[in-house]
PDB file of N, CA and C in Angstrom:
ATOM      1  N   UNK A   1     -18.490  20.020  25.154  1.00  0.00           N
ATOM      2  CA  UNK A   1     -18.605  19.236  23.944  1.00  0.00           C
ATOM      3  C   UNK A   1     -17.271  19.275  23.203  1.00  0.00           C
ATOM      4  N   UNK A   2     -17.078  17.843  23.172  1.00  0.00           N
ATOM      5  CA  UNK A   2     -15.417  17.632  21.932  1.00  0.00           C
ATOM      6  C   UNK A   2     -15.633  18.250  20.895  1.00  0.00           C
ATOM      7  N   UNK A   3     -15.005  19.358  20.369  1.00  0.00           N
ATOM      8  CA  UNK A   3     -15.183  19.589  18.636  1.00  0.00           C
ATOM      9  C   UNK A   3     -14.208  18.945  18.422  1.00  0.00           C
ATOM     10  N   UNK A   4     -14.565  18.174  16.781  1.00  0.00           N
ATOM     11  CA  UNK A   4     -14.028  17.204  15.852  1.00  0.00           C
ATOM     12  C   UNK A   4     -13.361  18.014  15.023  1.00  0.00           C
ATOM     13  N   UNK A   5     -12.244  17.188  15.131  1.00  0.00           N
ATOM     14  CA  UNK A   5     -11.142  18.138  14.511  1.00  0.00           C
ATOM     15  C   UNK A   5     -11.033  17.400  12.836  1.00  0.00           C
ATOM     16  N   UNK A   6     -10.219  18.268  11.862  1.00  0.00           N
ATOM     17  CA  UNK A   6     -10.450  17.957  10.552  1.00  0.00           C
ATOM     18  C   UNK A   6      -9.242  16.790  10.492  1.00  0.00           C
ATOM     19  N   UNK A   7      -9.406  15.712   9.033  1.00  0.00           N
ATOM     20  CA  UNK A   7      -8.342  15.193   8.727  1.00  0.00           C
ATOM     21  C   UNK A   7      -7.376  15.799   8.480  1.00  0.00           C
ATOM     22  N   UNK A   8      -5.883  15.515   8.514  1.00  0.00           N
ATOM     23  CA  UNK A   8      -4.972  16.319   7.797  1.00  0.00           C
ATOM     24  C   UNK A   8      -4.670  15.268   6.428  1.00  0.00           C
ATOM     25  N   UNK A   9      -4.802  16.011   5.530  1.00  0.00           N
ATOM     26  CA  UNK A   9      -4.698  15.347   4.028  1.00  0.00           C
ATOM     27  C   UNK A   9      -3.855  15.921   3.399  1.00  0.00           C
ATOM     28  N   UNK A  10      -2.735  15.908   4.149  1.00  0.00           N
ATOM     29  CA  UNK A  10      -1.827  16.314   3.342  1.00  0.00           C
ATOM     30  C   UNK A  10      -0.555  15.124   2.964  1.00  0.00           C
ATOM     31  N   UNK A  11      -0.203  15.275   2.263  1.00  0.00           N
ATOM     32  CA  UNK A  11       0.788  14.555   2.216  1.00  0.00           C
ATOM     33  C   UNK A  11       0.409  13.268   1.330  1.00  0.00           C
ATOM     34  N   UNK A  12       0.975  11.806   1.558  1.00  0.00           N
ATOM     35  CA  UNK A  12       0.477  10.525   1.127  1.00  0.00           C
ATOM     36  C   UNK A  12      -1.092  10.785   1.262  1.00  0.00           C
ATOM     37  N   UNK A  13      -1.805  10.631   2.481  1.00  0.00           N
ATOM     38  CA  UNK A  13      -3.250  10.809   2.613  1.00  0.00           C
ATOM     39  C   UNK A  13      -3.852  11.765   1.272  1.00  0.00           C
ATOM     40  N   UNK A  14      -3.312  12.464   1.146  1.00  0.00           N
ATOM     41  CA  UNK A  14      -4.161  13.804   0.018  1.00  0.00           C
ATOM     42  C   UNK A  14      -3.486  13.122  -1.421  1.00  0.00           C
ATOM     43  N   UNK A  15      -2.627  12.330  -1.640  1.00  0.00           N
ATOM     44  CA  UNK A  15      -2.586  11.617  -3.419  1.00  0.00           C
ATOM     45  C   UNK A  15      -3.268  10.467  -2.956  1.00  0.00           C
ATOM     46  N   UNK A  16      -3.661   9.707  -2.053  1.00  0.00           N
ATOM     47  CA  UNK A  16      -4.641   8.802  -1.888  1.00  0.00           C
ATOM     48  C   UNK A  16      -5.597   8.867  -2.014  1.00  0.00           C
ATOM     49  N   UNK A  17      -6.237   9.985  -2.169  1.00  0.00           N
ATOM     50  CA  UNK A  17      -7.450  10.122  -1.901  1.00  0.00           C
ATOM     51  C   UNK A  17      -7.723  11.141  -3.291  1.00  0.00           C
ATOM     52  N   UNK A  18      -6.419  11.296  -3.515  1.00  0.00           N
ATOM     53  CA  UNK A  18      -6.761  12.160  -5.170  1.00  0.00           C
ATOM     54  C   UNK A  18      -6.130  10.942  -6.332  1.00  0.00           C
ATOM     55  N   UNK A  19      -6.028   9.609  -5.995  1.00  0.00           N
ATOM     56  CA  UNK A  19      -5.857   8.594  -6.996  1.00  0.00           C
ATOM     57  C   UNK A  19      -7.196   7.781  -7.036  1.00  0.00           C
ATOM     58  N   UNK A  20      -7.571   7.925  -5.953  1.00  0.00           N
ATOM     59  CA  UNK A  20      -9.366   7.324  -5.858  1.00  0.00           C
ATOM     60  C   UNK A  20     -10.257   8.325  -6.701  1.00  0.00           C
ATOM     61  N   UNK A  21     -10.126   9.506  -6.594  1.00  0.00           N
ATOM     62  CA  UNK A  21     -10.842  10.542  -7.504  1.00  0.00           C
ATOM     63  C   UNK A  21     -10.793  10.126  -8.485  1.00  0.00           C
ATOM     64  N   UNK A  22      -9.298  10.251  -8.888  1.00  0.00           N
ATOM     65  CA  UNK A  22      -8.729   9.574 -10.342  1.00  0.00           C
ATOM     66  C   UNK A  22      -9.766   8.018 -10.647  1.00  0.00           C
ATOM     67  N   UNK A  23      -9.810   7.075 -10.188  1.00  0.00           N
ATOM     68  CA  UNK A  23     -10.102   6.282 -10.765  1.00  0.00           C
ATOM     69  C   UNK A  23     -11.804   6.241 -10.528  1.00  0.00           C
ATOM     70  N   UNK A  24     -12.207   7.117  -9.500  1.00  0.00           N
ATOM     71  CA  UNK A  24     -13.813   6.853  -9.606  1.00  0.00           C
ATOM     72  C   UNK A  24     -13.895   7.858 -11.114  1.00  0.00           C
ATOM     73  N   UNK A  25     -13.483   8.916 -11.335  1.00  0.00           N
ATOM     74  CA  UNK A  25     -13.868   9.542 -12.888  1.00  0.00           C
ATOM     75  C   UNK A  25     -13.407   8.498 -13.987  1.00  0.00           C
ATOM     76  N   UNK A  26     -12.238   7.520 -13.938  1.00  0.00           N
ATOM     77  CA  UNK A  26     -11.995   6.487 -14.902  1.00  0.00           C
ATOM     78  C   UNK A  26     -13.690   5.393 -14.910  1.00  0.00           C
ATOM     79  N   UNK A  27     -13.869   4.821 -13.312  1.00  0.00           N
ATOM     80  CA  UNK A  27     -14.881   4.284 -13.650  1.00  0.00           C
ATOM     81  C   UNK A  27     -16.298   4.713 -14.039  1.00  0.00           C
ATOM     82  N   UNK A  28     -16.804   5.994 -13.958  1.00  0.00           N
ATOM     83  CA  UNK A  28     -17.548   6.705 -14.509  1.00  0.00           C
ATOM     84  C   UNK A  28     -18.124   6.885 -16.191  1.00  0.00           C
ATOM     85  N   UNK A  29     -16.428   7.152 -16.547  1.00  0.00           N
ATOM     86  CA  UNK A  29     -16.193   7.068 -17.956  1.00  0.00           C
ATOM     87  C   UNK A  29     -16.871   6.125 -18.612  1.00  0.00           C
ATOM     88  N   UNK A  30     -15.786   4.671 -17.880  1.00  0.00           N
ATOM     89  CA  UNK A  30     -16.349   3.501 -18.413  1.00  0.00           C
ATOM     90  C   UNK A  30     -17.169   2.927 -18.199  1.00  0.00           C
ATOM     91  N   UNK A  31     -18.374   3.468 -17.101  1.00  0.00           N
ATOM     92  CA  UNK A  31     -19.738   2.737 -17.255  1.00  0.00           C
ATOM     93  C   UNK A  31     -20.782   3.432 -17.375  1.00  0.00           C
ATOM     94  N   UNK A  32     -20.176   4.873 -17.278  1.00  0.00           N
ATOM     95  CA  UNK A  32     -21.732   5.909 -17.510  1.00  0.00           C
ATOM     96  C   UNK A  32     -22.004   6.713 -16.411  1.00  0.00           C
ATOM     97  N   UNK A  33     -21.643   6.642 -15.340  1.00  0.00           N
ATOM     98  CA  UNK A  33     -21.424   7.593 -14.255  1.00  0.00           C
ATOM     99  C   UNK A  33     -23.082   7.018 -13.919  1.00  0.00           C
ATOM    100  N   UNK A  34     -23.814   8.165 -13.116  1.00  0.00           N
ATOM    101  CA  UNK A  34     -24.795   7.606 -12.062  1.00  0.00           C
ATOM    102  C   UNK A  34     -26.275   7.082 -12.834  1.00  0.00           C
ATOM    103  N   UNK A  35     -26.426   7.400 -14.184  1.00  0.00           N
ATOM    104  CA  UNK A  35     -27.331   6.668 -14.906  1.00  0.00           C
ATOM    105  C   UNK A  35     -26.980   4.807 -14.692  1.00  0.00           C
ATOM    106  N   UNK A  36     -26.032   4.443 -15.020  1.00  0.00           N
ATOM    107  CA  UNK A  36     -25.705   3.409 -14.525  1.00  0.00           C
ATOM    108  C   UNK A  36     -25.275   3.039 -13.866  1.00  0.00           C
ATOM    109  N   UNK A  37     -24.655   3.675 -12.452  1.00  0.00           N
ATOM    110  CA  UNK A  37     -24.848   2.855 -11.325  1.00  0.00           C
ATOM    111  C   UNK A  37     -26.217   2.830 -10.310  1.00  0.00           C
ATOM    112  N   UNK A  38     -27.127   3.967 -11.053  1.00  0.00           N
ATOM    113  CA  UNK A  38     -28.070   3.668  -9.990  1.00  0.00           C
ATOM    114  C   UNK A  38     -29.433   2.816 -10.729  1.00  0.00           C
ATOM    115  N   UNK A  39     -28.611   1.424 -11.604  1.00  0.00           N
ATOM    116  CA  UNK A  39     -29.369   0.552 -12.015  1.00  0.00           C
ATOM    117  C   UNK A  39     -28.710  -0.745 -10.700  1.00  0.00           C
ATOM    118  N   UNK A  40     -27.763  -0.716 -10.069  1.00  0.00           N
ATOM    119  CA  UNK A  40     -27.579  -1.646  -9.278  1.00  0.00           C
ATOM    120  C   UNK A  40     -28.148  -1.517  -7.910  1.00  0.00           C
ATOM    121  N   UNK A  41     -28.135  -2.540  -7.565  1.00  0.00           N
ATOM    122  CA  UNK A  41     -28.583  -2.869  -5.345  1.00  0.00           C
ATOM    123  C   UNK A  41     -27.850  -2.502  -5.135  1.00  0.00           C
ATOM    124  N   UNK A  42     -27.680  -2.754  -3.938  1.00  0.00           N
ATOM    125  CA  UNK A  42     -27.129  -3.179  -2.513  1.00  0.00           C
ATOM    126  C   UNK A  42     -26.390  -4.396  -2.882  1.00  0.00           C
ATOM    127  N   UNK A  43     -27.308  -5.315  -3.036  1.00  0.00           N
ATOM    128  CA  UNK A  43     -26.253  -6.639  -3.317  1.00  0.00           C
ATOM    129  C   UNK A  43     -25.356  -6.689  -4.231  1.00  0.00           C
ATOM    130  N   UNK A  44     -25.601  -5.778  -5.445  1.00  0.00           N
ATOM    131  CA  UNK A  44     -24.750  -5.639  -6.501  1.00  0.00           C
ATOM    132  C   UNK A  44     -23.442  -5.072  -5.951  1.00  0.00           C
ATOM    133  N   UNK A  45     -23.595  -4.024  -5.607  1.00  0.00           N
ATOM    134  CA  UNK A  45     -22.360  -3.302  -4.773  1.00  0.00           C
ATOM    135  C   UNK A  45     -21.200  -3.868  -3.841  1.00  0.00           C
ATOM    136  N   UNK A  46     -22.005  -4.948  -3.229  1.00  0.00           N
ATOM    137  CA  UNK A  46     -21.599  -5.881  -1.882  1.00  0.00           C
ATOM    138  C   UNK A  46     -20.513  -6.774  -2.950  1.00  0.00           C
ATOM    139  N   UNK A  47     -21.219  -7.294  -4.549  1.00  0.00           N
ATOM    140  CA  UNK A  47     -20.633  -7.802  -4.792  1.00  0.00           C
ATOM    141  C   UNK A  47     -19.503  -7.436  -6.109  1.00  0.00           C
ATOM    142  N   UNK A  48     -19.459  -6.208  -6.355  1.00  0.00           N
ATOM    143  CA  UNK A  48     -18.255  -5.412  -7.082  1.00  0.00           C
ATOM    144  C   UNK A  48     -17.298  -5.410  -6.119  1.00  0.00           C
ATOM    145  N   UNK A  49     -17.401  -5.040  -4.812  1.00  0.00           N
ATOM    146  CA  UNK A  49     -16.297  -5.162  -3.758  1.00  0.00           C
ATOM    147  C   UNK A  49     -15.718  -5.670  -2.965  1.00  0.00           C
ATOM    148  N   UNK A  50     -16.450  -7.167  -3.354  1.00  0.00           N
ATOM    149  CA  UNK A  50     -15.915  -7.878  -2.550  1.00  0.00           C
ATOM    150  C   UNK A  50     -14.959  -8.983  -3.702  1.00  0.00           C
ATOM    151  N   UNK A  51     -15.950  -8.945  -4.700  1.00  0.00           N
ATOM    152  CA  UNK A  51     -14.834  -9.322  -6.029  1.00  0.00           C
ATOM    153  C   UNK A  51     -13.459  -8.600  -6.281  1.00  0.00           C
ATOM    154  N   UNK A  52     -13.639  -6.904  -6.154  1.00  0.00           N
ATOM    155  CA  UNK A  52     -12.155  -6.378  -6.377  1.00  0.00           C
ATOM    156  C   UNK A  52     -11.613  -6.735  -5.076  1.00  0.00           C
ATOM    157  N   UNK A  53     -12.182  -6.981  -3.650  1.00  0.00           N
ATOM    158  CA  UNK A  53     -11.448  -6.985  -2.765  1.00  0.00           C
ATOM    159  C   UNK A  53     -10.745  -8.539  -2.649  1.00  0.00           C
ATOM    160  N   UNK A  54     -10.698  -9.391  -3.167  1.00  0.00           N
ATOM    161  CA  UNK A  54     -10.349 -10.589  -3.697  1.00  0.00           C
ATOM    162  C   UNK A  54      -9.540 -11.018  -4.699  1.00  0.00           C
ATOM    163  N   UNK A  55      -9.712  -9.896  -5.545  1.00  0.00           N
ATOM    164  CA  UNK A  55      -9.181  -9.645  -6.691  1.00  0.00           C
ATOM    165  C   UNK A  55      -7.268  -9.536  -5.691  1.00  0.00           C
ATOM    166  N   UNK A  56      -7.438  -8.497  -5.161  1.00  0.00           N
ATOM    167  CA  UNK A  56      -6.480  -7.806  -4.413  1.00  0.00           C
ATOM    168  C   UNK A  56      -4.953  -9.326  -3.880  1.00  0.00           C
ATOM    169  N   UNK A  57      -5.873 -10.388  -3.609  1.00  0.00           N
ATOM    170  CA  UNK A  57      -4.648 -11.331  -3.328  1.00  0.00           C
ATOM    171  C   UNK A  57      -4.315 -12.213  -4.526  1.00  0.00           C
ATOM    172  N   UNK A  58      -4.492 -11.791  -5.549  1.00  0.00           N
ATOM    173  CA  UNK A  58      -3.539 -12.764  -6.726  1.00  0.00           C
ATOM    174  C   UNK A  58      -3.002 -11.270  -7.521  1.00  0.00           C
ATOM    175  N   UNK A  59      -3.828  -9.857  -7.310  1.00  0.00           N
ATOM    176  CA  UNK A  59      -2.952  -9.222  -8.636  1.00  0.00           C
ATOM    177  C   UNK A  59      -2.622  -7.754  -7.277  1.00  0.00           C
ATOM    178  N   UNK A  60      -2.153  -6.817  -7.906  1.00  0.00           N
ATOM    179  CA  UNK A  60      -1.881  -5.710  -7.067  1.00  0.00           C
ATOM    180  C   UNK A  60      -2.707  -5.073  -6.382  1.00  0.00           C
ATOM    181  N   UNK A  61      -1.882  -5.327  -4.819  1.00  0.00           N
ATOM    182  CA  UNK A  61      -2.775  -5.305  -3.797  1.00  0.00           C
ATOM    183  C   UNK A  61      -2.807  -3.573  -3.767  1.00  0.00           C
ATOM    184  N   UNK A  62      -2.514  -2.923  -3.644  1.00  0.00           N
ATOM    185  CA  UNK A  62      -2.536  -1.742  -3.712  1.00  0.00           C
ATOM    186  C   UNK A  62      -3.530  -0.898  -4.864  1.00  0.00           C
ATOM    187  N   UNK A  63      -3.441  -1.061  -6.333  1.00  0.00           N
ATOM    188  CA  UNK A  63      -4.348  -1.135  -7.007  1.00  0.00           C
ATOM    189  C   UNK A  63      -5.792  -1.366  -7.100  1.00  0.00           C
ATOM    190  N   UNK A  64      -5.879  -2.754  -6.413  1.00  0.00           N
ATOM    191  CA  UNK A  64      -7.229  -3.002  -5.675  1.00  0.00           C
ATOM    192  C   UNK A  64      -8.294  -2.261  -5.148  1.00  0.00           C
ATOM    193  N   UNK A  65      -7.599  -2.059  -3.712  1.00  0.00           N
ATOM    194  CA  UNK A  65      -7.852  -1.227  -2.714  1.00  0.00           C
ATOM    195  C   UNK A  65      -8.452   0.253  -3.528  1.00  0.00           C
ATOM    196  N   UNK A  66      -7.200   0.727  -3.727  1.00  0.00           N
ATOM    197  CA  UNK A  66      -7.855   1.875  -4.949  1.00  0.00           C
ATOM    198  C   UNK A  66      -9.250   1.744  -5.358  1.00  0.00           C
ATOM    199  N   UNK A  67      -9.231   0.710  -6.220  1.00  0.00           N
ATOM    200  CA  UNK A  67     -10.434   0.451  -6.899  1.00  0.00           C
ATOM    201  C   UNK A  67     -11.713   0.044  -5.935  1.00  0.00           C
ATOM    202  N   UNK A  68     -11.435  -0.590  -4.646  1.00  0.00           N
ATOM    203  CA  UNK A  68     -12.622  -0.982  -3.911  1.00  0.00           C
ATOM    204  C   UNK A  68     -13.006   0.415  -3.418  1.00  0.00           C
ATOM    205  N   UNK A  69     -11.918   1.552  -3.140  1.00  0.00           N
ATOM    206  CA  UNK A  69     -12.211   2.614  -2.077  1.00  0.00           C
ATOM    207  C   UNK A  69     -13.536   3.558  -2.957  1.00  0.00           C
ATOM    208  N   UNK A  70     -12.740   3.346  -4.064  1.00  0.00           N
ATOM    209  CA  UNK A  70     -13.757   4.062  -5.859  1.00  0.00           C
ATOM    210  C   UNK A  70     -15.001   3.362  -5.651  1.00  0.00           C
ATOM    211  N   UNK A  71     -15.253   2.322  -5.653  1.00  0.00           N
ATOM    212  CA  UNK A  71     -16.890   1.333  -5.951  1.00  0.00           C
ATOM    213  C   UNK A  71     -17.435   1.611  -4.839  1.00  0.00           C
ATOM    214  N   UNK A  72     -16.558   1.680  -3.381  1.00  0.00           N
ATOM    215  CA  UNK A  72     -17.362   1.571  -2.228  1.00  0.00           C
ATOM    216  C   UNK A  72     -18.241   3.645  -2.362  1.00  0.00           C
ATOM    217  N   UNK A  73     -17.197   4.646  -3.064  1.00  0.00           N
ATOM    218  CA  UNK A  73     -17.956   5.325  -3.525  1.00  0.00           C
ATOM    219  C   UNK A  73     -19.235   5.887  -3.864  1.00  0.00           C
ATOM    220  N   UNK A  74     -19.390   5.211  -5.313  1.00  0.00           N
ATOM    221  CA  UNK A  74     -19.976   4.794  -6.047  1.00  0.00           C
ATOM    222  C   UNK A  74     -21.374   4.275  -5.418  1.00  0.00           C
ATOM    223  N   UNK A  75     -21.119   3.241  -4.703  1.00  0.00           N
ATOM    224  CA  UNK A  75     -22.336   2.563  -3.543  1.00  0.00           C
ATOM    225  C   UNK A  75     -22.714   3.573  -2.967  1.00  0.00           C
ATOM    226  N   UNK A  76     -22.337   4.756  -2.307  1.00  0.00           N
ATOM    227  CA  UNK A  76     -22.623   5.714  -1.667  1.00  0.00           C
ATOM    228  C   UNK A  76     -23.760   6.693  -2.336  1.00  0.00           C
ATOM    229  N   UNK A  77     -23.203   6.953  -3.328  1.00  0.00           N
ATOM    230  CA  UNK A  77     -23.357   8.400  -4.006  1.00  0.00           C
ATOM    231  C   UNK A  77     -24.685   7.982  -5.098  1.00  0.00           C
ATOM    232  N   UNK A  78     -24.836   6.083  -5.085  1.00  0.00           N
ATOM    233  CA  UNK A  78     -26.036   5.636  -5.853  1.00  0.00           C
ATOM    234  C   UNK A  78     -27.176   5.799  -4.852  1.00  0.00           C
ATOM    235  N   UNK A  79     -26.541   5.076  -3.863  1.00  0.00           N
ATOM    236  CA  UNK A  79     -27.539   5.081  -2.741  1.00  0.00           C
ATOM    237  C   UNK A  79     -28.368   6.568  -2.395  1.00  0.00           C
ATOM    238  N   UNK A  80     -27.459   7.661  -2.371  1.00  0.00           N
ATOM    239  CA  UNK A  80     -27.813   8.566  -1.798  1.00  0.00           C
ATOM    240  C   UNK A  80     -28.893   9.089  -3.401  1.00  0.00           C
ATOM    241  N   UNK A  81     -28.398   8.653  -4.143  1.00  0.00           N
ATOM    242  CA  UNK A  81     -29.576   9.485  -5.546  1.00  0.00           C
ATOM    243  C   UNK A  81     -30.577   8.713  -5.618  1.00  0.00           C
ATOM    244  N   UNK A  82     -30.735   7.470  -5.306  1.00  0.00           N
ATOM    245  CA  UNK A  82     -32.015   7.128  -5.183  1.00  0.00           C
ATOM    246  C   UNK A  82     -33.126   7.327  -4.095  1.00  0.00           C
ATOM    247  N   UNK A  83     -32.177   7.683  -2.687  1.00  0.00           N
ATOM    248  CA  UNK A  83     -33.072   7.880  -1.116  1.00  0.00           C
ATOM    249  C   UNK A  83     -33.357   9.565  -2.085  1.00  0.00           C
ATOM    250  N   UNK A  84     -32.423  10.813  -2.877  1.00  0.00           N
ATOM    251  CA  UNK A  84     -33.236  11.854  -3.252  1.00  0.00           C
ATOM    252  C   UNK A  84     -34.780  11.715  -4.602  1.00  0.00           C
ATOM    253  N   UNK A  85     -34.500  10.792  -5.111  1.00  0.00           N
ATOM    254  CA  UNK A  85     -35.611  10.634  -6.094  1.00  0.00           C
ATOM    255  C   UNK A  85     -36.782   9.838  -5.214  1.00  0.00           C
ATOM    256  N   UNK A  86     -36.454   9.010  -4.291  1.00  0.00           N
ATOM    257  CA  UNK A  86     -37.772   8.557  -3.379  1.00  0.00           C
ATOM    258  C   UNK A  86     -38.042   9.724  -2.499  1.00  0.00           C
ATOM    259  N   UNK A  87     -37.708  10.740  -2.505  1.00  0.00           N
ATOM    260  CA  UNK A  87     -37.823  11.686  -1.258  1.00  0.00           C
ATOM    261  C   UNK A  87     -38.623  12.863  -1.984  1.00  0.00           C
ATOM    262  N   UNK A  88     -38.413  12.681  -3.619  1.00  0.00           N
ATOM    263  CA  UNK A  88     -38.654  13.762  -4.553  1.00  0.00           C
ATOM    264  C   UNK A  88     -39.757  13.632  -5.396  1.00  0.00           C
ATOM    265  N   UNK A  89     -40.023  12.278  -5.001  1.00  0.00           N
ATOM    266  CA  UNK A  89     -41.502  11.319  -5.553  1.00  0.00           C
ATOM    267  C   UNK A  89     -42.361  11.686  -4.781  1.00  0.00           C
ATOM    268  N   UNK A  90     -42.217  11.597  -3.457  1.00  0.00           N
ATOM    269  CA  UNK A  90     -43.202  11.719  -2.290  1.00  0.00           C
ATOM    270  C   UNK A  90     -44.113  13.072  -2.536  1.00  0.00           C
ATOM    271  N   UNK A  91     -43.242  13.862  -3.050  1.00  0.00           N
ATOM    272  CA  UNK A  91     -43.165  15.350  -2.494  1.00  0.00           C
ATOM    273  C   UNK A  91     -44.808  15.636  -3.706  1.00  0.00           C
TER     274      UNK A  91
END
């Protein structure tokens, strides 16, 4: 069996990924962190990121990205608190 070896995050990779931190706690701030994102879908999500990812070819493409890597987040971490409150309902 292949063991999976770790990323190396060092370097560019590790402020990339600590400027996405940065801006998922900016967007948090400014919308309330998971009380309000786990008022959105699926479709909602689909469409925060595909708007910033659009966004990306008239203003800074780099910036963007940032911001989609943050929402696509966000989609994650909603998703996953609502599959624990349906899992915590059951119970």
């Amino acid at each position: 069996m292949t063991q999976i070896q770790p990323i190396n995050t060092t370097g560019s990779m590790r402020n990339v990924f600590d400027e996405i931190v940065r801006e998922r706690m900016t967007q948090d701030k400014k919308w309330g962190g998971p009380d309000h994102d786990i008022e959105h879908s699926e479709w909602d999500w689909r469409h925060f990121i595909r708007t910033h990812t659009e966004r990306a070819l008239d203003l800074n493409f780099r910036t963007q990205m940032i911001r989609v890597a943050a929402l696509a987040i966000a989609a994650v971490q909603s998703h996953d608190l609502k599959e624990k409150m349906k899992r915590e309902s059951t119970i």
